[in-house]
Protein backbone atom coordinates (compact mmCIF):
# COMPACT_ATOMS: atom_id res chain seq x y z
CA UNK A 1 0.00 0.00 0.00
CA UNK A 2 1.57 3.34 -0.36
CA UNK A 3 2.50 5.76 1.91
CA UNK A 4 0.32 8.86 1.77
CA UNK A 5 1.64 12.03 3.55
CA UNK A 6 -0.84 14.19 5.87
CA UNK A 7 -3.63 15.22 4.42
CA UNK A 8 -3.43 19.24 3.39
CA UNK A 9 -6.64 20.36 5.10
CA UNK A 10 -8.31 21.67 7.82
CA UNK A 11 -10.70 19.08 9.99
CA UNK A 12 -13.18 21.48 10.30
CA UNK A 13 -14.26 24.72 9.33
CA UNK A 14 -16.75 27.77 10.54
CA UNK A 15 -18.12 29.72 7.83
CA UNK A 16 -20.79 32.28 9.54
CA UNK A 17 -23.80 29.84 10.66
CA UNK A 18 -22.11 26.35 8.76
CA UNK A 19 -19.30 24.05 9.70
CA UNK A 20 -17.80 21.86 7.09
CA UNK A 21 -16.16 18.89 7.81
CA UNK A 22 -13.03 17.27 5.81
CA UNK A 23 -13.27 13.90 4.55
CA UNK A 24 -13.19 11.51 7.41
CA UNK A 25 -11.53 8.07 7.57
CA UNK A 26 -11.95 5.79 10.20
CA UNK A 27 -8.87 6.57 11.86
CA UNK A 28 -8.00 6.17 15.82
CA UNK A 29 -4.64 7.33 16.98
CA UNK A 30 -3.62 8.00 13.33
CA UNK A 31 -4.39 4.34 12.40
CA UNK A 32 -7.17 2.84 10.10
CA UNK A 33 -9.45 0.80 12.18
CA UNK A 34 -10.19 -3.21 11.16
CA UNK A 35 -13.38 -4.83 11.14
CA UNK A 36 -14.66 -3.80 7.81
CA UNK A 37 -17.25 -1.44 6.67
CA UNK A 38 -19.72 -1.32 9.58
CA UNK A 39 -17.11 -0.32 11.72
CA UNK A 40 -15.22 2.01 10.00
CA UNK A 41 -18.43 3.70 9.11
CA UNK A 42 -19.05 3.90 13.25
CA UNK A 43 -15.84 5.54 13.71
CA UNK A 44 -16.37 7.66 11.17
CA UNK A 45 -19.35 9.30 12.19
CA UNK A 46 -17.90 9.66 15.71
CA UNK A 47 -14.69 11.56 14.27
CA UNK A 48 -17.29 13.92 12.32
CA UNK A 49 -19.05 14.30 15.68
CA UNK A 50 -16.01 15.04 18.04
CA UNK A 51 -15.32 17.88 15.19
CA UNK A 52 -18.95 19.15 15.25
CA UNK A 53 -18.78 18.90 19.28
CA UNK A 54 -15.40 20.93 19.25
CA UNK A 55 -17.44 24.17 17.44
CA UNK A 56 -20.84 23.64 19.68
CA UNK A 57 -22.76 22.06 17.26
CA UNK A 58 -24.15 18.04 17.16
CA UNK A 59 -24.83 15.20 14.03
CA UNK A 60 -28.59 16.86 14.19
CA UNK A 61 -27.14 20.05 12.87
CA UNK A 62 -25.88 17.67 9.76
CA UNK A 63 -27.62 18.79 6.46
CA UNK A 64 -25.38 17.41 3.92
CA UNK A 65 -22.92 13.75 3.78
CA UNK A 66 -20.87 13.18 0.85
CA UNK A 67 -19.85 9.45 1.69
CA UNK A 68 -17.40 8.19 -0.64
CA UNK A 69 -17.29 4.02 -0.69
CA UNK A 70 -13.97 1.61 -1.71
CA UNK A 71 -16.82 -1.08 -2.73
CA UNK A 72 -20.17 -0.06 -3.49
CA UNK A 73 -20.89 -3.49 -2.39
CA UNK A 74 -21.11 -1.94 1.13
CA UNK A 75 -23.47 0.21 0.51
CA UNK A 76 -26.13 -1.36 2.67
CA UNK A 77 -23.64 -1.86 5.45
CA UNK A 78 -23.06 1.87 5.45
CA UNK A 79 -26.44 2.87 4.77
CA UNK A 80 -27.70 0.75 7.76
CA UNK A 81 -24.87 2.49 10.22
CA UNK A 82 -25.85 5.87 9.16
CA UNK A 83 -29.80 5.24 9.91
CA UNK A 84 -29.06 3.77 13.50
CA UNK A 85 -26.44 6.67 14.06
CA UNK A 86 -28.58 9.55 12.69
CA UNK A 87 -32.07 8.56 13.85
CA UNK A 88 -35.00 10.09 12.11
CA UNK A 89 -32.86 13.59 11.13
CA UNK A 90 -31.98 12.38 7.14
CA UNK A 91 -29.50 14.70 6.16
CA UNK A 92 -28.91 15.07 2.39
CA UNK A 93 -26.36 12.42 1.19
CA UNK A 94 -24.16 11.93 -2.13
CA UNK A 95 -22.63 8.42 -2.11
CA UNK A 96 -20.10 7.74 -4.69
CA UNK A 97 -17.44 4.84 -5.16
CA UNK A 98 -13.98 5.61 -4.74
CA UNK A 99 -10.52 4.50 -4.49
CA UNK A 100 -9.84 5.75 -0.57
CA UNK A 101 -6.48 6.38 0.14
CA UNK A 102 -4.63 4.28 3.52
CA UNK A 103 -7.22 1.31 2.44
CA UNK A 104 -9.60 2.97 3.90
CA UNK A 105 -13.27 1.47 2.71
CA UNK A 106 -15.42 4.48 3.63
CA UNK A 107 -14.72 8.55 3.77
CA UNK A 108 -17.32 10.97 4.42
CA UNK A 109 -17.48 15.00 4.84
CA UNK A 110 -20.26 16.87 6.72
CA UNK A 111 -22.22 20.24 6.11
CA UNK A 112 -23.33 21.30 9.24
CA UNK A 113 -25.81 24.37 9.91
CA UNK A 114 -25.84 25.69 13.35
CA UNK A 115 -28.16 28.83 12.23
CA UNK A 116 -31.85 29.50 12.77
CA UNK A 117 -33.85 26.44 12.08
């Protein structure tokens, strides 16, 4: 596999009442997580949280996902992690298939609005 340097980004960012979130792997102590989709997908969605936690805001302020997928194959998987992670709020989501850098099976970015609602 090769070696990817750090990503050039910025986790998160404020932009008046919206945060946007950088494309997520399921990373924990700078290492990909095992366990396959279902999993990574978890930690995933708990990165993207910690981020929108560290600006005030919470997954129920999500109105956009652009989930990018190694193996569409695990869409379902993913699909079914999201619904039991995000409850009834349904933000808008773009899924495309992708090769993921690190292995990685599943990356996702977040829109968040923390304005009026």
């Amino acid at each position: 596999m090769p070696d990817f340097p750090p990503a050039f980004n910025t986790p998160i960012v404020a932009a008046g009442s919206w945060l946007l979130v950088s494309g997520q792997l399921a990373l924990q102590d700078g290492a990909l997580i095992d366990g396959g989709v279902g999993p990574e997908t978890e930690c995933v969605i708990d990165n993207i949280e910690r981020l929108l936690e560290s600006m005030g805001a919470r997954l129920q302020h999500v109105v956009k996902i652009n989930a990018y997928l190694a193996d569409l194959d695990d869409y379902a998987v993913m699909n079914e992690t999201m619904a039991r992670r995000f409850g009834a709020h349904r933000p808008a989501r773009t899924t495309i298939g992708a090769r993921l850098v690190r292995g990685a099976r599943v990356e996702m970015e977040a829109w968040a609005y923390t304005g009026a609602e």
